[in-house]
PDB file of N, CA and C in Angstrom:
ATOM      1  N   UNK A   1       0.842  -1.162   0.000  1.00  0.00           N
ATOM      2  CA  UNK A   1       0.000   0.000   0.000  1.00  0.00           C
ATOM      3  C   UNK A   1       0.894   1.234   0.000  1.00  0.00           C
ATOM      4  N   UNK A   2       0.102   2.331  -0.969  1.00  0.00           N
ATOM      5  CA  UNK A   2       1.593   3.293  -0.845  1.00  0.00           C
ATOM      6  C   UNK A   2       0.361   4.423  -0.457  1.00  0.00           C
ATOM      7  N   UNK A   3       0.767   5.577   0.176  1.00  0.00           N
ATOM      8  CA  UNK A   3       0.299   6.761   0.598  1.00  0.00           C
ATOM      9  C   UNK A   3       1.125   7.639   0.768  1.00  0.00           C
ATOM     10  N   UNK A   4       0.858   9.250   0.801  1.00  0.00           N
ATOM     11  CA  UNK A   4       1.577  10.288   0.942  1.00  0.00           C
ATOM     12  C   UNK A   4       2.956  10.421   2.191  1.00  0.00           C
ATOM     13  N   UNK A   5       2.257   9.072   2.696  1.00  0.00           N
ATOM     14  CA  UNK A   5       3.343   9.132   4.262  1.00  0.00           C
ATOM     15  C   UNK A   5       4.289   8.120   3.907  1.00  0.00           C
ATOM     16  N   UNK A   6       4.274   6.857   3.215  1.00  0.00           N
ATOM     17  CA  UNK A   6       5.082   6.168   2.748  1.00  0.00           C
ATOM     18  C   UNK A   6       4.492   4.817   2.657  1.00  0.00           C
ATOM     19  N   UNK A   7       5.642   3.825   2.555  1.00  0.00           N
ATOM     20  CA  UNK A   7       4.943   2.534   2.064  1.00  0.00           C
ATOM     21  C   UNK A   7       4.940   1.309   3.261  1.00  0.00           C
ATOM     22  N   UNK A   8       3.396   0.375   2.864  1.00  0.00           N
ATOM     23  CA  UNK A   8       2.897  -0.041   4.117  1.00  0.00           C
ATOM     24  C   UNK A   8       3.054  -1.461   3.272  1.00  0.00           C
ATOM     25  N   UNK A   9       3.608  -2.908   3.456  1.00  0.00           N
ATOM     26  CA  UNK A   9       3.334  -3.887   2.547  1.00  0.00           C
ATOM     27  C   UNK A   9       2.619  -4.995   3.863  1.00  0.00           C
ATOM     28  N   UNK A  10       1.147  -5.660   2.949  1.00  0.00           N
ATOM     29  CA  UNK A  10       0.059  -5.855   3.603  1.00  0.00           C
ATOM     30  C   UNK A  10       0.208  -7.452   2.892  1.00  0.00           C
ATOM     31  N   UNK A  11       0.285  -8.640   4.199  1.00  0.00           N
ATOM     32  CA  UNK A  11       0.316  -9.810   3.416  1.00  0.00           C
ATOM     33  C   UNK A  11      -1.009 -10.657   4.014  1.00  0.00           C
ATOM     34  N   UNK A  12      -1.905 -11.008   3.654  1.00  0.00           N
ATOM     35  CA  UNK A  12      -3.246 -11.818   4.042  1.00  0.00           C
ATOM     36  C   UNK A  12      -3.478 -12.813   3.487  1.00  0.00           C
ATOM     37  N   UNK A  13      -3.935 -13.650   4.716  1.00  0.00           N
ATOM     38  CA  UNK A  13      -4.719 -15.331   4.633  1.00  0.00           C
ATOM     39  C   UNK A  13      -5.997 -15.067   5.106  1.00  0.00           C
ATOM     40  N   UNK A  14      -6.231 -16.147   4.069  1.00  0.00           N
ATOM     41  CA  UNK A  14      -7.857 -16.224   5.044  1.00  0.00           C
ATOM     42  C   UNK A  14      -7.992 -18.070   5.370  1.00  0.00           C
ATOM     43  N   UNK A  15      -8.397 -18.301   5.894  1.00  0.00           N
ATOM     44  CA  UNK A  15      -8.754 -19.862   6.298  1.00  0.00           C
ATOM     45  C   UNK A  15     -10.549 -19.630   6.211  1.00  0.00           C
ATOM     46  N   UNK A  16     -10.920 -20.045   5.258  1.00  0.00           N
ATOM     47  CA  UNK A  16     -12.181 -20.391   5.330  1.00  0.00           C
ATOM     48  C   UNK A  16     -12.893 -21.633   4.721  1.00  0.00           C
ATOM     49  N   UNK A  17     -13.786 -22.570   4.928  1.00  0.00           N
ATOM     50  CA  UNK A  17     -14.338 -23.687   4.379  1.00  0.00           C
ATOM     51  C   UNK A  17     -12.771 -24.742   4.467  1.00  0.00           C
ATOM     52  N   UNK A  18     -12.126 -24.771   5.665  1.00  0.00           N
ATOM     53  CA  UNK A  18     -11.292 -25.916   5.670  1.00  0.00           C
ATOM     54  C   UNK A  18     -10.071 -25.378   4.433  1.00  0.00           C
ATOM     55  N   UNK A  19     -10.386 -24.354   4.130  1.00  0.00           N
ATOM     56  CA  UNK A  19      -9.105 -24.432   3.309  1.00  0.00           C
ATOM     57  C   UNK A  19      -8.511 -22.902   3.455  1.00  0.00           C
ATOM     58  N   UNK A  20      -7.006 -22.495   2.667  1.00  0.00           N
ATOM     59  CA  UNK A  20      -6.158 -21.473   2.849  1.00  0.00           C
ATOM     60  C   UNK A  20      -6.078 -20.720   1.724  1.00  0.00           C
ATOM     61  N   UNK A  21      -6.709 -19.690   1.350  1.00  0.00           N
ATOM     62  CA  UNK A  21      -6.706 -19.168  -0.114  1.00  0.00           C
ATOM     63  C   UNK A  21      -6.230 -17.848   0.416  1.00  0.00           C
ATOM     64  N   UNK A  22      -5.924 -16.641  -0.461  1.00  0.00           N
ATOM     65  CA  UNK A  22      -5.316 -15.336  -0.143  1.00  0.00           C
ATOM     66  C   UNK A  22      -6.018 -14.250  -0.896  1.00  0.00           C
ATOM     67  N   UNK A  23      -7.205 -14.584  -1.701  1.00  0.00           N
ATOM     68  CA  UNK A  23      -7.635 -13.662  -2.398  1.00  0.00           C
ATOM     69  C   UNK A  23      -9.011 -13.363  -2.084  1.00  0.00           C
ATOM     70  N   UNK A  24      -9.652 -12.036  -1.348  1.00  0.00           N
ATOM     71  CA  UNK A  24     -10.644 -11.687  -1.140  1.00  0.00           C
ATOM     72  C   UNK A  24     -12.093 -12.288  -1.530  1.00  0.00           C
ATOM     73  N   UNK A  25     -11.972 -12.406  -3.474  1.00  0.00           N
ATOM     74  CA  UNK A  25     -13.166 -13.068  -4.020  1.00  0.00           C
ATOM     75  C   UNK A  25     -13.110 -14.853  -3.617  1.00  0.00           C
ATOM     76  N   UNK A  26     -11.742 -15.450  -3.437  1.00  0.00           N
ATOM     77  CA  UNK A  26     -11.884 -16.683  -3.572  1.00  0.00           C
ATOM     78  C   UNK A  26     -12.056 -17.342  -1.954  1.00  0.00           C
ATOM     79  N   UNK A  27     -12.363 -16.414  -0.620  1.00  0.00           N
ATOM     80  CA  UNK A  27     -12.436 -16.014   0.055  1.00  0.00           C
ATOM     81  C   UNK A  27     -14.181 -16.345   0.373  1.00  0.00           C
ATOM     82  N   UNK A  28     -14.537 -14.917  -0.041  1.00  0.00           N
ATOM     83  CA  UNK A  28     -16.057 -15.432  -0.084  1.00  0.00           C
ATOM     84  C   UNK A  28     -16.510 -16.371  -1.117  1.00  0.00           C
ATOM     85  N   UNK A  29     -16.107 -17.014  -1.779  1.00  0.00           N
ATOM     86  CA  UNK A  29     -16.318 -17.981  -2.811  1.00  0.00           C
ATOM     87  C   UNK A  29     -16.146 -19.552  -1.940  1.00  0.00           C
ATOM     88  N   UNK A  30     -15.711 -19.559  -0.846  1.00  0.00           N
ATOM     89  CA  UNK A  30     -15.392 -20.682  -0.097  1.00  0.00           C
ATOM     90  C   UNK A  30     -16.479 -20.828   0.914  1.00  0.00           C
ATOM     91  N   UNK A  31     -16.653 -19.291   1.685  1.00  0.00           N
ATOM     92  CA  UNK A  31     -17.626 -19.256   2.317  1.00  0.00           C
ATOM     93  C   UNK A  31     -19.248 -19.619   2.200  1.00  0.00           C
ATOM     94  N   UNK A  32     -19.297 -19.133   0.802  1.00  0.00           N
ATOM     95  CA  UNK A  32     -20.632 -19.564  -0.080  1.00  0.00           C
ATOM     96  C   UNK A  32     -21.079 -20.945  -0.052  1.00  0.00           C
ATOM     97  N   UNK A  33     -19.765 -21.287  -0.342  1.00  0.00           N
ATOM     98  CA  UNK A  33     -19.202 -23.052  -0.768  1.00  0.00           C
ATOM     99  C   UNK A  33     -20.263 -23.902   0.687  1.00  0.00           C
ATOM    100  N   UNK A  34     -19.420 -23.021   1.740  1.00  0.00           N
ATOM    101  CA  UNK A  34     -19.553 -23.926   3.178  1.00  0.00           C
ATOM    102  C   UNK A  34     -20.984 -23.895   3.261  1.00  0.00           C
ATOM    103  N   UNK A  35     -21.703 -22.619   3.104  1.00  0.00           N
ATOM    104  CA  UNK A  35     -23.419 -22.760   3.665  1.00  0.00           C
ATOM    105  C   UNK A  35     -24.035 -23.314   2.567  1.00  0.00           C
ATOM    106  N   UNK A  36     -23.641 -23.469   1.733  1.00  0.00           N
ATOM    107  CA  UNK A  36     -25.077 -24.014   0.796  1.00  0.00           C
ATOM    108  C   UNK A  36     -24.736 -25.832   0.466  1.00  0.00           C
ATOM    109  N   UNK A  37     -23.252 -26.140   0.734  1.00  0.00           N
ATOM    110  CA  UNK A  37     -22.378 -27.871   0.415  1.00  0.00           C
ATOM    111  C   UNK A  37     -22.220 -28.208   2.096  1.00  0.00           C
ATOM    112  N   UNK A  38     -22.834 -27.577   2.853  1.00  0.00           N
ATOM    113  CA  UNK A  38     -22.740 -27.992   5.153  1.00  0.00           C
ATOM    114  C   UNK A  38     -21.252 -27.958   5.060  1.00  0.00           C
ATOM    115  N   UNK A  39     -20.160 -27.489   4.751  1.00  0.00           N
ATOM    116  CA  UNK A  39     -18.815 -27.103   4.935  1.00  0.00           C
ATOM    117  C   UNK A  39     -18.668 -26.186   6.198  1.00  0.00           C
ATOM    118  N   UNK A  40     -17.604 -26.576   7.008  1.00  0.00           N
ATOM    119  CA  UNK A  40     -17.304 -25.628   7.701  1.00  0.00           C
ATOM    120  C   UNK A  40     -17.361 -24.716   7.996  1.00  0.00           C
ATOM    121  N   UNK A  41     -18.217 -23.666   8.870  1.00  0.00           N
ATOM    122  CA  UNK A  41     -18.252 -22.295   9.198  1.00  0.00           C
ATOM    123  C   UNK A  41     -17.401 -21.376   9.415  1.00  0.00           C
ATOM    124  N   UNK A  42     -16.335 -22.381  10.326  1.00  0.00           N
ATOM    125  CA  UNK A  42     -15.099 -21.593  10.921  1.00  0.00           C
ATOM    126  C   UNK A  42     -14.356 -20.809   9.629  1.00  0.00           C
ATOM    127  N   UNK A  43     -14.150 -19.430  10.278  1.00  0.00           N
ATOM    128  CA  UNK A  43     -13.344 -18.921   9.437  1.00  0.00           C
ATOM    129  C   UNK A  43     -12.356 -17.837   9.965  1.00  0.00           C
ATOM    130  N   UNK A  44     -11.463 -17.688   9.568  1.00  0.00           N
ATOM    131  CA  UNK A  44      -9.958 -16.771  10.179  1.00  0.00           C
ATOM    132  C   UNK A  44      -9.574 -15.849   9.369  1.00  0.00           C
ATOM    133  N   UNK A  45      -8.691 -14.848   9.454  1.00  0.00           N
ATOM    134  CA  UNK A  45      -7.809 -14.136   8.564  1.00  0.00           C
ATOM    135  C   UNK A  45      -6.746 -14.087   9.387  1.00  0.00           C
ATOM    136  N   UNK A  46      -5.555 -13.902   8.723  1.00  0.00           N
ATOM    137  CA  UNK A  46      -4.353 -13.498   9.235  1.00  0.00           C
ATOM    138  C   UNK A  46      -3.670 -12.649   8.101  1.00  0.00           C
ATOM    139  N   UNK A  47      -3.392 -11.507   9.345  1.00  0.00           N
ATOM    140  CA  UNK A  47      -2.584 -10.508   8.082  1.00  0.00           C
ATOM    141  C   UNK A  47      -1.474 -10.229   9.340  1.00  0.00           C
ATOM    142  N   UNK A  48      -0.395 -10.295   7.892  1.00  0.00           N
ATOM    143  CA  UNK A  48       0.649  -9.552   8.807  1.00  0.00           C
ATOM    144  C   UNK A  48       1.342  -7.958   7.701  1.00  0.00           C
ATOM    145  N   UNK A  49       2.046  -7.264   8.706  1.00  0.00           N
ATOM    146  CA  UNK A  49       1.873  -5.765   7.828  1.00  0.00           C
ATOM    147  C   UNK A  49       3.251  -5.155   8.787  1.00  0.00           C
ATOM    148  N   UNK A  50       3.761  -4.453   7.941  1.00  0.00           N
ATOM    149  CA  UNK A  50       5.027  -3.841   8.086  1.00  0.00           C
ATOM    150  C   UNK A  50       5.056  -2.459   7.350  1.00  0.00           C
ATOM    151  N   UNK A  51       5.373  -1.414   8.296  1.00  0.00           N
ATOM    152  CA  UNK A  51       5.823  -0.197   7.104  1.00  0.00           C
ATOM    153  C   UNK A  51       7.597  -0.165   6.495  1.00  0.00           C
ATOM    154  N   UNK A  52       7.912  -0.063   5.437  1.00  0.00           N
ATOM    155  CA  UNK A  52       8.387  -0.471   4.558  1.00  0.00           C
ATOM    156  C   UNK A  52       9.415   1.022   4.431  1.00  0.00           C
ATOM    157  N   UNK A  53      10.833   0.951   5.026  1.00  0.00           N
ATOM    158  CA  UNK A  53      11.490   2.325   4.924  1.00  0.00           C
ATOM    159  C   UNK A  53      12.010   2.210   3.717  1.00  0.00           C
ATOM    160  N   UNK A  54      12.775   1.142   3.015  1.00  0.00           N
ATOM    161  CA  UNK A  54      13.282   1.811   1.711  1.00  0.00           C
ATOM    162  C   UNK A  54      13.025   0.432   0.342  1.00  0.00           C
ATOM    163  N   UNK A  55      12.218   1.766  -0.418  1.00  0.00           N
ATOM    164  CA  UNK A  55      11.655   1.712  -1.520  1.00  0.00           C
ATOM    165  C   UNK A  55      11.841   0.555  -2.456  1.00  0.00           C
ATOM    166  N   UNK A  56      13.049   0.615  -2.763  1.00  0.00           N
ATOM    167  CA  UNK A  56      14.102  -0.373  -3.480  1.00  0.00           C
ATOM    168  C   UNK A  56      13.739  -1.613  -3.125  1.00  0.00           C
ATOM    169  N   UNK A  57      13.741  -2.044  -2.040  1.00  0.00           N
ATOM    170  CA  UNK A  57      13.710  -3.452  -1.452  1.00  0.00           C
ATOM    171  C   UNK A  57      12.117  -3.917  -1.445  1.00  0.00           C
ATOM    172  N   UNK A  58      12.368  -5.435  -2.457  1.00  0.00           N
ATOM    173  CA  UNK A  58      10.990  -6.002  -2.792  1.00  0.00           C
ATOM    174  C   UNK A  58       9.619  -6.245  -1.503  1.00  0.00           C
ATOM    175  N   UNK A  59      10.450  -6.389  -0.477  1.00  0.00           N
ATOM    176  CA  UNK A  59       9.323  -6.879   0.631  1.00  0.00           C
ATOM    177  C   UNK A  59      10.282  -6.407   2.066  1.00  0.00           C
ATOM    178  N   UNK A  60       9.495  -6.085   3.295  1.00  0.00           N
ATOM    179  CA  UNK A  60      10.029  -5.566   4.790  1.00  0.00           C
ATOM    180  C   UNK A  60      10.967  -7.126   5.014  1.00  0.00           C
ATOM    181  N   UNK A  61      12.357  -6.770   5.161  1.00  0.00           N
ATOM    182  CA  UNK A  61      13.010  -7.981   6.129  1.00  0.00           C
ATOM    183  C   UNK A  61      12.408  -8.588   7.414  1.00  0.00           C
ATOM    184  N   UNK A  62      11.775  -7.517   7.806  1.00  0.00           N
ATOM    185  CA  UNK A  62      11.347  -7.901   9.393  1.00  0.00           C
ATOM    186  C   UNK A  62       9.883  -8.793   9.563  1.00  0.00           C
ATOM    187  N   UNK A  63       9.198  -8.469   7.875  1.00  0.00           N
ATOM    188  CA  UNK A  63       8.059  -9.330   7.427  1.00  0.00           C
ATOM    189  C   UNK A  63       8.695 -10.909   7.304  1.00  0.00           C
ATOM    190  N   UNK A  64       9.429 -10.608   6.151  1.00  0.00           N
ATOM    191  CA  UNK A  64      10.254 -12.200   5.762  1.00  0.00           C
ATOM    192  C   UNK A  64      10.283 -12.573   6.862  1.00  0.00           C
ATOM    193  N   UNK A  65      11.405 -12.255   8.097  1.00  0.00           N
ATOM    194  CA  UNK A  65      11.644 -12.713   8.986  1.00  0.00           C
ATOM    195  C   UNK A  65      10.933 -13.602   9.921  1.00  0.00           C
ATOM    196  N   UNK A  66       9.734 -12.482  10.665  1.00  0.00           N
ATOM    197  CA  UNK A  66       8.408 -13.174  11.084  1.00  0.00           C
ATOM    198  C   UNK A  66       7.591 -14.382  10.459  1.00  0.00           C
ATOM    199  N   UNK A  67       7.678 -13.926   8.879  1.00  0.00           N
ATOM    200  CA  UNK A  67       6.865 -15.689   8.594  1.00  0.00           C
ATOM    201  C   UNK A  67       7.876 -16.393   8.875  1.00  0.00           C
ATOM    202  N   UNK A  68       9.362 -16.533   8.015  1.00  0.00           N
ATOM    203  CA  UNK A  68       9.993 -17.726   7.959  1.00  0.00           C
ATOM    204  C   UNK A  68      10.242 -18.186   9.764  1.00  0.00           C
ATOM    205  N   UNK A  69       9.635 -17.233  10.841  1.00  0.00           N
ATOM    206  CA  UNK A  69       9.674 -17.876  12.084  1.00  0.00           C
ATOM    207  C   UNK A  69       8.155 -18.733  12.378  1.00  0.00           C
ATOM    208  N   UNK A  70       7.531 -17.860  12.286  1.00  0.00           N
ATOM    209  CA  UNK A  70       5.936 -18.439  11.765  1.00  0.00           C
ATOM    210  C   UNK A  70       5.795 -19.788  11.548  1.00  0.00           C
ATOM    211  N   UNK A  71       7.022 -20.063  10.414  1.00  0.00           N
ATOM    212  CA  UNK A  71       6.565 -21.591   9.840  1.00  0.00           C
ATOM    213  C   UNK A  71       5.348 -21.134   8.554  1.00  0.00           C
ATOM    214  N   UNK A  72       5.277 -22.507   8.234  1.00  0.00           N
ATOM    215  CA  UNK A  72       4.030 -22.144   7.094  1.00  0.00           C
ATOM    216  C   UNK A  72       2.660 -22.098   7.344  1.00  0.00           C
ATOM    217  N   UNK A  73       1.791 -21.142   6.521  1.00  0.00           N
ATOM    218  CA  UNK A  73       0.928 -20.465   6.860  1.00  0.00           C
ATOM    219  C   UNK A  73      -0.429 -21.737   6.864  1.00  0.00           C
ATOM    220  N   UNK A  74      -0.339 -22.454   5.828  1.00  0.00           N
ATOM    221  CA  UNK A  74      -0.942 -23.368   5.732  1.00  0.00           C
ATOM    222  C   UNK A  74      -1.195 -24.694   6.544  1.00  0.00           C
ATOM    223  N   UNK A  75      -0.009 -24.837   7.706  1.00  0.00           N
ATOM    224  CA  UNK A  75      -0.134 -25.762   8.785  1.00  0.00           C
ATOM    225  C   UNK A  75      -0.180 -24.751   9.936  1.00  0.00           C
ATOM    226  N   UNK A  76       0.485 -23.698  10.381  1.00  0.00           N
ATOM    227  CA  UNK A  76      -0.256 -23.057  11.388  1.00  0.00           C
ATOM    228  C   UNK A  76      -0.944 -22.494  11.916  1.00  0.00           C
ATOM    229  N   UNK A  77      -1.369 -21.969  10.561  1.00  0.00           N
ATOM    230  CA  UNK A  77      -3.028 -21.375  10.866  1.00  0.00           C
ATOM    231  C   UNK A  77      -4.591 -22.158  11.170  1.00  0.00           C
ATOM    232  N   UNK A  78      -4.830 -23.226  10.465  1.00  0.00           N
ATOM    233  CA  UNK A  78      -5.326 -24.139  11.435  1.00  0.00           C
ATOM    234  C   UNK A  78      -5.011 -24.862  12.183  1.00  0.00           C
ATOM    235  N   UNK A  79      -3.746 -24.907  12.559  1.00  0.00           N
ATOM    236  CA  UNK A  79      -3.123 -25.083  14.188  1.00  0.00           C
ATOM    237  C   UNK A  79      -3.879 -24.643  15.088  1.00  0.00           C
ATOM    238  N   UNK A  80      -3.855 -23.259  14.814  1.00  0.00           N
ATOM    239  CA  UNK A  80      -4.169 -22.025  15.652  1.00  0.00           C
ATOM    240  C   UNK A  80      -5.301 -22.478  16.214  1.00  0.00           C
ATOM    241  N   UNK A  81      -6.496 -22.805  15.388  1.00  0.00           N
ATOM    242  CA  UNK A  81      -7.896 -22.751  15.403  1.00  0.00           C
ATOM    243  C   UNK A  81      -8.183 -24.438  15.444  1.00  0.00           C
ATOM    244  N   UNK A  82      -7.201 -24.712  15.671  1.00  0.00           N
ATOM    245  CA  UNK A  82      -7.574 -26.400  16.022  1.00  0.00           C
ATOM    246  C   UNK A  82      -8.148 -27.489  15.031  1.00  0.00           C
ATOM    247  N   UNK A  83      -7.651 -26.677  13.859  1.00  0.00           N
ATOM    248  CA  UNK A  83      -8.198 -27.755  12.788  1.00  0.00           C
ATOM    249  C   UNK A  83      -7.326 -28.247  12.439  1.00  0.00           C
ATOM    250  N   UNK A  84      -7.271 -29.134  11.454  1.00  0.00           N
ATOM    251  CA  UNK A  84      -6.820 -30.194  10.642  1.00  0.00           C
ATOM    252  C   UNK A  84      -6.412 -29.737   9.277  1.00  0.00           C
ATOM    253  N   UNK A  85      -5.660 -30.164   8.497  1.00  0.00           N
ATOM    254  CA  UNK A  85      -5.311 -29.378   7.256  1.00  0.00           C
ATOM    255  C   UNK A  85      -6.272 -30.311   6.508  1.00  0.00           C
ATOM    256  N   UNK A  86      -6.274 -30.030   4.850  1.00  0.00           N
ATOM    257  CA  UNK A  86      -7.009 -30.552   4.077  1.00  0.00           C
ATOM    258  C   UNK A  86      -5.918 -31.103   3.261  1.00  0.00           C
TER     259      UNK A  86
END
């Protein structure tokens, strides 16, 4: 995200209908999925977000950093929430 104050880089999951997608429409497209196919209700987001001092550099180090401590997004996020992967 860029604004007059500088740059903000915004990374999001969503866990919805048992599964891990990252894109808003495919998002509610899962959710849809769950109420009308009895799929899973549970649903999560995880965003993580960093402001971003110089320009040049593709993504915040301190972002990288945090996931590659994180682990992957796809086994710990329904960790988190006590599910099961698909």
């Amino acid at each position: 995200m860029n604004s007059a104050y500088g740059t903000r880089d915004v990374w999001q999951w969503y866990y919805v209908n048992g599964r891990i997608v990252t894109n808003d429409y495919a998002a509610k497209l899962e959710s849809l999925k769950a109420k009308l196919f009895g799929g899973p209700l549970l649903s999560a987001s995880l965003i993580v977000s960093a402001e971003r001092f110089d320009r040049t550099q593709p993504v915040t180090p301190d972002m990288d950093e945090f996931m590659q401590a994180f682990g992957p997004v796809s086994e710990r996020l329904p960790a988190l929430l006590g599910q099961e992967t698909r």
